[in-house]
N, C-alpha and C. Protein backbone atom coordinates (compact mmCIF):
# COMPACT_ATOMS: atom_id res chain seq x y z
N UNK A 1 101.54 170.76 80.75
CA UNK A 1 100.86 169.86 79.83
C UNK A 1 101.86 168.79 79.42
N UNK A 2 101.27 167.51 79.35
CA UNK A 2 102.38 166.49 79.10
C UNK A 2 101.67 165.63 77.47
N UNK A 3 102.63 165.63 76.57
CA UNK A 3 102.06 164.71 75.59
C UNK A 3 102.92 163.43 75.78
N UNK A 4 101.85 162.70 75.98
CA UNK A 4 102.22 161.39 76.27
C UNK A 4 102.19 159.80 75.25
N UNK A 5 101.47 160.42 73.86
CA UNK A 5 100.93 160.20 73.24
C UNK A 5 101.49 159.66 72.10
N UNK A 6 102.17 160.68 71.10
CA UNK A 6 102.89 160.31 70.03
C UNK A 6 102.47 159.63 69.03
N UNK A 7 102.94 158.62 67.79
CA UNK A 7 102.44 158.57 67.25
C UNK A 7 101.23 157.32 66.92
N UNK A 8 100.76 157.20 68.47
CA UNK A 8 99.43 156.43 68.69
C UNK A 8 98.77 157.29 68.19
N UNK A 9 98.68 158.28 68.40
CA UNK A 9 97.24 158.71 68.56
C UNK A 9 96.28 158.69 67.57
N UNK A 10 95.09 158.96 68.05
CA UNK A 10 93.92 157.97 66.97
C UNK A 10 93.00 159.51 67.29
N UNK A 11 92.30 159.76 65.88
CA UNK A 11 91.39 160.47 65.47
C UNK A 11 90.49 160.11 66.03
N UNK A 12 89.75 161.67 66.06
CA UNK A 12 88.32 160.76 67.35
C UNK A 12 87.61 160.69 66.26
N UNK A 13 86.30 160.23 66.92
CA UNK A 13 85.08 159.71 65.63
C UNK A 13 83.80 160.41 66.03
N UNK A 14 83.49 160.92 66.96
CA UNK A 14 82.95 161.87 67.53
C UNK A 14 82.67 162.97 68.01
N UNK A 15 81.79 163.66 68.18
CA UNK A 15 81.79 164.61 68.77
C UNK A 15 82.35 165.91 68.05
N UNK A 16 82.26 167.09 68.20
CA UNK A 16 82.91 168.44 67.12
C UNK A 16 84.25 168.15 67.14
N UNK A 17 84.82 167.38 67.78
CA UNK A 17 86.80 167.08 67.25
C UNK A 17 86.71 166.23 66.21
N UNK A 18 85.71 165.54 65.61
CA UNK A 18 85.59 164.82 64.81
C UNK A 18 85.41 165.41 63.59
N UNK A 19 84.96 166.44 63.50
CA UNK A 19 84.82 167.59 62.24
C UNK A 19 86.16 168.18 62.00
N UNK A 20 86.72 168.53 63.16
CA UNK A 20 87.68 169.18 63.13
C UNK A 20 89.10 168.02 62.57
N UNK A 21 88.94 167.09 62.92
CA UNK A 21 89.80 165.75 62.24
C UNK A 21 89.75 165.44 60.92
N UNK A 22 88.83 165.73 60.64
CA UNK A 22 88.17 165.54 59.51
C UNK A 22 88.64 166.38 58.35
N UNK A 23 88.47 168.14 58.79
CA UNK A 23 89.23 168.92 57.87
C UNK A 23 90.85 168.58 57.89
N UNK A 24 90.94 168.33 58.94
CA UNK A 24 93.03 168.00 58.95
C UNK A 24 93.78 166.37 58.36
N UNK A 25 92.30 165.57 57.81
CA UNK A 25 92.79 164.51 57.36
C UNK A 25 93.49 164.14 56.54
N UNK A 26 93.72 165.06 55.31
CA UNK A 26 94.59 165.23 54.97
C UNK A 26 96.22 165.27 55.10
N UNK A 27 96.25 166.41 56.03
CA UNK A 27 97.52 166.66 56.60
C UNK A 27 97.88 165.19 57.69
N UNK A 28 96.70 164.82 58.72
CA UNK A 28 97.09 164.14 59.58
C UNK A 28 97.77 162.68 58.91
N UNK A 29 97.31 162.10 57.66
CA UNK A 29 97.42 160.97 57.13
C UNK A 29 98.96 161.24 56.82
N UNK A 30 99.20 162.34 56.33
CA UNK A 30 100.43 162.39 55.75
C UNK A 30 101.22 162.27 56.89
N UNK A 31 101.01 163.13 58.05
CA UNK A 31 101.77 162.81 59.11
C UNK A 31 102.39 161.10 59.42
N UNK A 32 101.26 160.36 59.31
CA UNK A 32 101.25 159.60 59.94
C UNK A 32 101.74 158.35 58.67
N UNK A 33 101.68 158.56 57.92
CA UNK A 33 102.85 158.20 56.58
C UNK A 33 104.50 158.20 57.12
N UNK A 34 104.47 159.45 57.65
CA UNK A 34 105.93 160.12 58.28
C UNK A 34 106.19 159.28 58.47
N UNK A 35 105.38 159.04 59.94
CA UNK A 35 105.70 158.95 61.54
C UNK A 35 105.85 157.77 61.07
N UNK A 36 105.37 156.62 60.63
CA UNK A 36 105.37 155.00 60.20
C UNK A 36 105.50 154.73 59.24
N UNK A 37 106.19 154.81 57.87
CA UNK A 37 106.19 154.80 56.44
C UNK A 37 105.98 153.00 56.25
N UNK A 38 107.00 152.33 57.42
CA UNK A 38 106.89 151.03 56.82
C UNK A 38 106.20 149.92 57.92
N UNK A 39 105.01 150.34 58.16
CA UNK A 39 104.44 149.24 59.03
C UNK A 39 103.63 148.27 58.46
N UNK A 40 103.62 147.13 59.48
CA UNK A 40 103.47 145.42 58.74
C UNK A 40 102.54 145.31 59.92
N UNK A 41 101.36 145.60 59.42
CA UNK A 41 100.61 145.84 60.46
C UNK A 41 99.77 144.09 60.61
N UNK A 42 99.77 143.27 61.51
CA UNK A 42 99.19 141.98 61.19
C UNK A 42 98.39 141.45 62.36
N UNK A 43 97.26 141.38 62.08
CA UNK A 43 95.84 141.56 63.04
C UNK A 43 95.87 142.47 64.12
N UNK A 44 95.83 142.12 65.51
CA UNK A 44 95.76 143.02 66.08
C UNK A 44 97.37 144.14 67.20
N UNK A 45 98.11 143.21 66.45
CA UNK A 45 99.38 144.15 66.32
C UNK A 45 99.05 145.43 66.62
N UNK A 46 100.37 146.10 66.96
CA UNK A 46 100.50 147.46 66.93
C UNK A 46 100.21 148.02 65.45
N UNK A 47 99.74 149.34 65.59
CA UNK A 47 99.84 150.11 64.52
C UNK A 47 99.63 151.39 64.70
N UNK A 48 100.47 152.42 63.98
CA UNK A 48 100.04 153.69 63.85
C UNK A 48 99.12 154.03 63.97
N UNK A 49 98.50 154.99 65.12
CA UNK A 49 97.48 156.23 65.12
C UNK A 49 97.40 156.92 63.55
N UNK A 50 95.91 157.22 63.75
CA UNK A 50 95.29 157.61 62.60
C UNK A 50 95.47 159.19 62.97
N UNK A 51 96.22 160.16 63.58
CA UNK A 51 96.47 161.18 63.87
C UNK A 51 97.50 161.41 64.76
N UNK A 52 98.84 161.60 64.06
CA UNK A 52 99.78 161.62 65.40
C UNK A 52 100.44 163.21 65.75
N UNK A 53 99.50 163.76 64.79
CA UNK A 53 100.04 164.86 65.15
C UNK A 53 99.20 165.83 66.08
N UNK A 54 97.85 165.52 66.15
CA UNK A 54 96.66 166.32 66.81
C UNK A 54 96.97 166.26 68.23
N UNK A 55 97.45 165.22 68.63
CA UNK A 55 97.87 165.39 70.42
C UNK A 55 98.73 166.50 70.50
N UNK A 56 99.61 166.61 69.69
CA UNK A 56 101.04 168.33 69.63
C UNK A 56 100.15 169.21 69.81
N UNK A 57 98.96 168.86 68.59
CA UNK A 57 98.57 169.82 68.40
C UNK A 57 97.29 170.71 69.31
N UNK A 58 96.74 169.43 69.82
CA UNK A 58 95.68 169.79 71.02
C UNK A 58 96.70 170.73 72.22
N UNK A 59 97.58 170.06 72.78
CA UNK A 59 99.05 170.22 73.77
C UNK A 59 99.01 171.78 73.61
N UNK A 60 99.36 172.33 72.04
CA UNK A 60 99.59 173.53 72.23
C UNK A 60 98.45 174.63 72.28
N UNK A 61 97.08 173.82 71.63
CA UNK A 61 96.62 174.80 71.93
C UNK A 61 95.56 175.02 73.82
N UNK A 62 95.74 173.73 74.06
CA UNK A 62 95.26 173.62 75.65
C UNK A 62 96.03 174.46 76.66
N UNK A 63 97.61 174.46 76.63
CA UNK A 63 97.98 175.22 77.62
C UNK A 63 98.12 176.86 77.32
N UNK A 64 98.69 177.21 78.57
CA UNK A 64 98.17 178.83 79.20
C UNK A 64 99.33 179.74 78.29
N UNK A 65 99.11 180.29 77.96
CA UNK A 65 100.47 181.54 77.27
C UNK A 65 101.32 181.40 78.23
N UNK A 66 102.92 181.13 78.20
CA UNK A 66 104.13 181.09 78.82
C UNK A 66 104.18 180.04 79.34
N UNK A 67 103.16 178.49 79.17
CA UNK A 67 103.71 177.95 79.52
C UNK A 67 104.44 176.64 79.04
N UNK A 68 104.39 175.42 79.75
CA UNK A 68 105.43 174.19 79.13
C UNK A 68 104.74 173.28 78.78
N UNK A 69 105.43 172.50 77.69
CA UNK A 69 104.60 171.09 77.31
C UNK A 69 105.63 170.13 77.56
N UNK A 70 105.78 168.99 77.99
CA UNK A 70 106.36 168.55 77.69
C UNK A 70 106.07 167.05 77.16
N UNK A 71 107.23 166.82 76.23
CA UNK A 71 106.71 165.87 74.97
C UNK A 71 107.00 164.44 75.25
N UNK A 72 107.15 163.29 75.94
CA UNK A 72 107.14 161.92 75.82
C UNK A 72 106.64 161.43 75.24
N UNK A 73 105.79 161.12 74.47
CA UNK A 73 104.71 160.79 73.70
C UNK A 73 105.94 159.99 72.70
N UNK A 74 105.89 158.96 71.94
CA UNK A 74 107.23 158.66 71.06
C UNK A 74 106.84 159.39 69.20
N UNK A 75 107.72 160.47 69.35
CA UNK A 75 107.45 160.70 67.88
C UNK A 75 108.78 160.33 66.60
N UNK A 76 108.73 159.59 65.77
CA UNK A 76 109.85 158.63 65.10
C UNK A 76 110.53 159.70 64.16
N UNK A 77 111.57 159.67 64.23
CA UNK A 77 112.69 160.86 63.01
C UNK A 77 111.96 161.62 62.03
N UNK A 78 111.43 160.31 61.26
CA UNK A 78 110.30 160.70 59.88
C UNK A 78 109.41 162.18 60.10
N UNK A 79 109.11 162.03 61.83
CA UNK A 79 107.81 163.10 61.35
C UNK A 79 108.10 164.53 61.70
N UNK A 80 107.81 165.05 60.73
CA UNK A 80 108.83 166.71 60.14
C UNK A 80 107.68 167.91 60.76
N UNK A 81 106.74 167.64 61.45
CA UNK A 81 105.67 168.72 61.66
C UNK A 81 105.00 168.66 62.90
N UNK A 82 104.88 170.19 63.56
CA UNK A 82 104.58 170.36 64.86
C UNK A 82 104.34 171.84 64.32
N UNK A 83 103.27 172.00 65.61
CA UNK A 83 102.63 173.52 65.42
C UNK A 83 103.13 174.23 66.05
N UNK A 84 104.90 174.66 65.28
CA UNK A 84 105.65 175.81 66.41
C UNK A 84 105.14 177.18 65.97
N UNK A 85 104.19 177.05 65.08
CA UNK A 85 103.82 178.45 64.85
C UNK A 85 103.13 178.96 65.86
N UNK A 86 102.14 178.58 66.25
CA UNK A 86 101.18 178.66 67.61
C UNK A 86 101.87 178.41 68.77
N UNK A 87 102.85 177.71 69.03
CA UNK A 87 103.39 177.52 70.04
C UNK A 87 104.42 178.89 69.91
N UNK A 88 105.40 179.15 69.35
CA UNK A 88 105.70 180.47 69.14
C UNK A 88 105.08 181.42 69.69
N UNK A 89 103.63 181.91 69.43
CA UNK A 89 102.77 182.90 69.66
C UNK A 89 102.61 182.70 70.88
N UNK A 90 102.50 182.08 71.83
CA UNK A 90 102.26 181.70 72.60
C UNK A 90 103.17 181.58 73.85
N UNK A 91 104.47 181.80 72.91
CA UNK A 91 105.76 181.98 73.81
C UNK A 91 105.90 180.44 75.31
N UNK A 92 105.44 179.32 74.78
CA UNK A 92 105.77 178.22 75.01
C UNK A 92 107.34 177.83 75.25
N UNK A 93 107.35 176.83 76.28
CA UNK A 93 108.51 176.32 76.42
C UNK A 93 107.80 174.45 76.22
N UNK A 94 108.93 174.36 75.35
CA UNK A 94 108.80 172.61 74.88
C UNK A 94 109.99 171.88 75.04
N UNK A 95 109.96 170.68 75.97
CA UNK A 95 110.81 169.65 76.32
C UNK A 95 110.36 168.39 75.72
N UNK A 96 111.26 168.27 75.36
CA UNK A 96 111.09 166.48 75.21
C UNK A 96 112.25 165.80 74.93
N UNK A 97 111.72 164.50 74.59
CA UNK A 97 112.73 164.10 74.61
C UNK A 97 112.72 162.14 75.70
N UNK A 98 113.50 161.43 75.24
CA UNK A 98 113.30 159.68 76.21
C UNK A 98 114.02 160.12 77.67
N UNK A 99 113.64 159.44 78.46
CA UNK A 99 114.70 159.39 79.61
C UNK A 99 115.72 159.29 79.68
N UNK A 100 116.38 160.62 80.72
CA UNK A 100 117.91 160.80 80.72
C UNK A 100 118.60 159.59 81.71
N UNK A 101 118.90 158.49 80.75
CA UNK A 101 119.11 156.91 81.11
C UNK A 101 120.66 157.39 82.21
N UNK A 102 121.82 158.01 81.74
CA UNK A 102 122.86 158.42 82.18
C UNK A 102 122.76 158.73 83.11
N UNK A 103 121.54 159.78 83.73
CA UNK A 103 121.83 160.23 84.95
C UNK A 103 121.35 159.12 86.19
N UNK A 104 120.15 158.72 85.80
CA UNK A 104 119.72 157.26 87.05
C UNK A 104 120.83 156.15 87.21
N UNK A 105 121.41 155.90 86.04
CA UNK A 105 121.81 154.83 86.33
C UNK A 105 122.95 154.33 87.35
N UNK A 106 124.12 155.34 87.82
CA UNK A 106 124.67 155.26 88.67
C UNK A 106 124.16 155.08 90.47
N UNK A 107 123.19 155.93 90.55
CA UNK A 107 121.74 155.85 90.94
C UNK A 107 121.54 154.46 91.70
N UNK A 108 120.76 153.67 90.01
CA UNK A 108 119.86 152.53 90.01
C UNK A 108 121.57 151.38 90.02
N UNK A 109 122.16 151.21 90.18
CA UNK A 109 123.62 150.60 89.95
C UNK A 109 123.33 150.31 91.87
N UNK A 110 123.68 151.26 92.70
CA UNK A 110 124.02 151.65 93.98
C UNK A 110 122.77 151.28 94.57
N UNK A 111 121.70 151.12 94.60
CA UNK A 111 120.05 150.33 95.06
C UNK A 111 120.12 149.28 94.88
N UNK A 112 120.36 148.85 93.28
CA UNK A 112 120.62 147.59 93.45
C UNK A 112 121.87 146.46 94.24
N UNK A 113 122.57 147.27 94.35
CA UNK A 113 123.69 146.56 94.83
C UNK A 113 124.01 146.58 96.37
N UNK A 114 123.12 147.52 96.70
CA UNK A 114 123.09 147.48 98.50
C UNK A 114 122.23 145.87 98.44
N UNK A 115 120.92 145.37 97.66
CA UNK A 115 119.55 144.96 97.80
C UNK A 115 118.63 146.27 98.06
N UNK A 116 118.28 147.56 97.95
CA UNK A 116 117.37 148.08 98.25
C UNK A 116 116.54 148.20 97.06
N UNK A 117 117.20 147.96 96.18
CA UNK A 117 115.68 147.84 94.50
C UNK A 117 115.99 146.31 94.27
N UNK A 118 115.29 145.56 94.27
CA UNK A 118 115.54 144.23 93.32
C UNK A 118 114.92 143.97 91.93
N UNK A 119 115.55 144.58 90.55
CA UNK A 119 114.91 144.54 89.77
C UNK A 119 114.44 143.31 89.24
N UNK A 120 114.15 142.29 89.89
CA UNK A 120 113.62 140.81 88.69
C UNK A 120 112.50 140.97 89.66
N UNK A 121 111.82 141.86 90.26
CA UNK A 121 110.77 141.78 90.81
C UNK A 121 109.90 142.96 89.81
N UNK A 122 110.50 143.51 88.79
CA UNK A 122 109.54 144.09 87.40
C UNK A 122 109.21 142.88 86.84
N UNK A 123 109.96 142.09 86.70
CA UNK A 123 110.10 141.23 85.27
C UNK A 123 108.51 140.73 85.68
N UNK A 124 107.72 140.16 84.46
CA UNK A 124 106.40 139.03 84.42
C UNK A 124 106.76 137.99 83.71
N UNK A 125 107.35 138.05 82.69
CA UNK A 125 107.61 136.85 81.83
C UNK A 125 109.43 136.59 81.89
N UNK A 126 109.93 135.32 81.63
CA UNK A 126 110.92 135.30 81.29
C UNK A 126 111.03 134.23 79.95
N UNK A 127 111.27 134.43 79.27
CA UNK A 127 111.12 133.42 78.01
C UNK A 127 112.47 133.31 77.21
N UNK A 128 112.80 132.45 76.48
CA UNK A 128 114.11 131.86 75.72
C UNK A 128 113.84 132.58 74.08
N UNK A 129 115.16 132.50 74.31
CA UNK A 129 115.08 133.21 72.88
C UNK A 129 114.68 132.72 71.62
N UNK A 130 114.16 131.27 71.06
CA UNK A 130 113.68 130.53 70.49
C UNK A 130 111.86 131.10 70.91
N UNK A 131 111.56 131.47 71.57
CA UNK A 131 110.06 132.05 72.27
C UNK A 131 109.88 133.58 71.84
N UNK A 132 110.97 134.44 70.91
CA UNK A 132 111.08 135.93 71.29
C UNK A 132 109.79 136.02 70.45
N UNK A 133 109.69 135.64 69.18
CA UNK A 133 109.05 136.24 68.32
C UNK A 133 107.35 136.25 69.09
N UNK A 134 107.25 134.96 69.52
CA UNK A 134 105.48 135.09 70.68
C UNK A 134 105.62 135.83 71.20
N UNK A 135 106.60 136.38 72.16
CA UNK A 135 106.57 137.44 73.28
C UNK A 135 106.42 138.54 72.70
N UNK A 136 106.91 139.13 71.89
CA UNK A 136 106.87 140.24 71.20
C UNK A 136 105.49 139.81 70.71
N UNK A 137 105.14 139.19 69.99
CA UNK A 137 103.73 139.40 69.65
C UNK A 137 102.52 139.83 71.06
N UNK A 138 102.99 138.81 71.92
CA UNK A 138 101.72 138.60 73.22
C UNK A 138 101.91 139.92 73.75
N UNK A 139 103.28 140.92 74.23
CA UNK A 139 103.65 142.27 74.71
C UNK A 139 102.64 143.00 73.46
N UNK A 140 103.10 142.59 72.33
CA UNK A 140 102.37 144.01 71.05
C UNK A 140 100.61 144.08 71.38
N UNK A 141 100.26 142.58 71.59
CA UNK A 141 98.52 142.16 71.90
C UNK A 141 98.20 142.63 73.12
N UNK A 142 99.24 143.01 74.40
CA UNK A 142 98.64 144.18 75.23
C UNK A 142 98.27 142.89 75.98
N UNK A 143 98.46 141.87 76.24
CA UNK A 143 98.04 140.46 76.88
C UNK A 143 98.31 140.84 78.61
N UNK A 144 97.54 140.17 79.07
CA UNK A 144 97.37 140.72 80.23
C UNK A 144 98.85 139.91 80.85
N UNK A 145 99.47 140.63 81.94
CA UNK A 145 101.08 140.11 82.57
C UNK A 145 102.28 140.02 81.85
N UNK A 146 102.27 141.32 80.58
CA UNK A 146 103.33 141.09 79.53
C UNK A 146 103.66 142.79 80.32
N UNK A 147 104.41 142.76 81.26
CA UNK A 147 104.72 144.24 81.52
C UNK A 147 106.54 144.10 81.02
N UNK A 148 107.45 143.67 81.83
CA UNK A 148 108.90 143.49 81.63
C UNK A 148 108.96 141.83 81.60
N UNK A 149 109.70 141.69 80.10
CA UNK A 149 110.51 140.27 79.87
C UNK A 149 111.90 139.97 79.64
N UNK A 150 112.17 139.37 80.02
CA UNK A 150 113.92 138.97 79.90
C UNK A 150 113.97 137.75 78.76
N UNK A 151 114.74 138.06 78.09
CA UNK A 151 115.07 137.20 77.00
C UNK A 151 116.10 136.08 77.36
N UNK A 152 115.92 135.08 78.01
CA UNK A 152 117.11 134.48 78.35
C UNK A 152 118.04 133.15 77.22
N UNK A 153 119.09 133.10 77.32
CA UNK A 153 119.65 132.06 76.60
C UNK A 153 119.76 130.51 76.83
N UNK A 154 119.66 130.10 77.81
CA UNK A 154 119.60 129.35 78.57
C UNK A 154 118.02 128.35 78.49
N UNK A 155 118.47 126.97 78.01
CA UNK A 155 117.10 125.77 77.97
C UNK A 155 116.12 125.95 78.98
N UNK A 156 116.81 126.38 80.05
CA UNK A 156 116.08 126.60 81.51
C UNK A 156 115.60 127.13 81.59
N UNK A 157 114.69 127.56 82.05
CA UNK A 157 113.74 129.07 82.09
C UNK A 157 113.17 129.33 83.90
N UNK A 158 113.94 129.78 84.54
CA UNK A 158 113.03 130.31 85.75
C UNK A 158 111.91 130.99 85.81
N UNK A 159 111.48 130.64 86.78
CA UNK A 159 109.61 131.25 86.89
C UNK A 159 110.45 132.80 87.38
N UNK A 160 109.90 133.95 86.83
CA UNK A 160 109.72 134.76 87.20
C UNK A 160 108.95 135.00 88.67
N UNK A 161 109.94 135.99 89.57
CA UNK A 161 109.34 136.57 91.25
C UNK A 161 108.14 136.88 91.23
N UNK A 162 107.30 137.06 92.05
CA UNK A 162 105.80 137.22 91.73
C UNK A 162 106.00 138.32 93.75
């Protein structure tokens, strides 16, 4: 089982999980207080899930006795609660944790430097740093061709590889 989720996740509005959201709204709000205490949330910006803890919590109770979850999902310092009680019982194994950047990179160093990865063929945007604050907005708005941007210093701006 993979939580991929973190503290997006959004309460459903339907259906019997919606009852069940409903009794935990409480708890989930507070979670999600945690998880985001200081967000500046401004139109359609990012913002905290209205439940960031129910994906853990679905996670543990979906998989099989003995087995693994593992956690990517981004959950922020703040949030102090996960259902190791059930997961306990259950004798679960839980990983998580960001990508182990250290181990690829010697790796991704040696691809690139033969030419066998060319990374400016991720990039979509390249924009100047006088431009960051739009980009970050247009990336947060989910805008269609905002996948990888390079912040460059430079008046010039090359078209990004296509």
């Amino acid at each position: 089982m993979i939580d991929a989720v973190g503290v997006e996740s959004e309460r459903p509005k339907s259906f019997p999980a919606a009852e069940q959201a409903q009794e935990q709204s409480e708890q989930l709000d507070a979670a999600r207080d945690q998880a985001a205490p200081e967000t500046n949330q401004q139109g359609d910006l990012w913002k905290p899930g209205d439940a960031p803890t129910q994906a853990a919590q679905w996670a543990v109770q979906a998989v099989a006795k003995a087995g693994t979850i593992g956690v990517i999902g981004v959950y922020p310092p703040q949030l102090r609660s996960y259902p190791f009680g059930e997961a306990f019982n259950k004798n679960l194994t839980i990983r998580t944790g960001n990508c182990p950047h250290r181990r690829y990179v010697p790796e991704l160093i040696r691809l690139t430097a033969t030419g066998a990865v060319d990374p400016a063929r991720v990039l979509t945007q390249v924009e100047t740093v006088p431009e960051a604050i739009e980009a970050y907005e247009a990336f947060d708005r989910r805008e269609e061709g905002w996948l990888k941007t390079a912040l460059v210093t430079d008046a010039v701006v090359a078209t990004p590889p296509r």
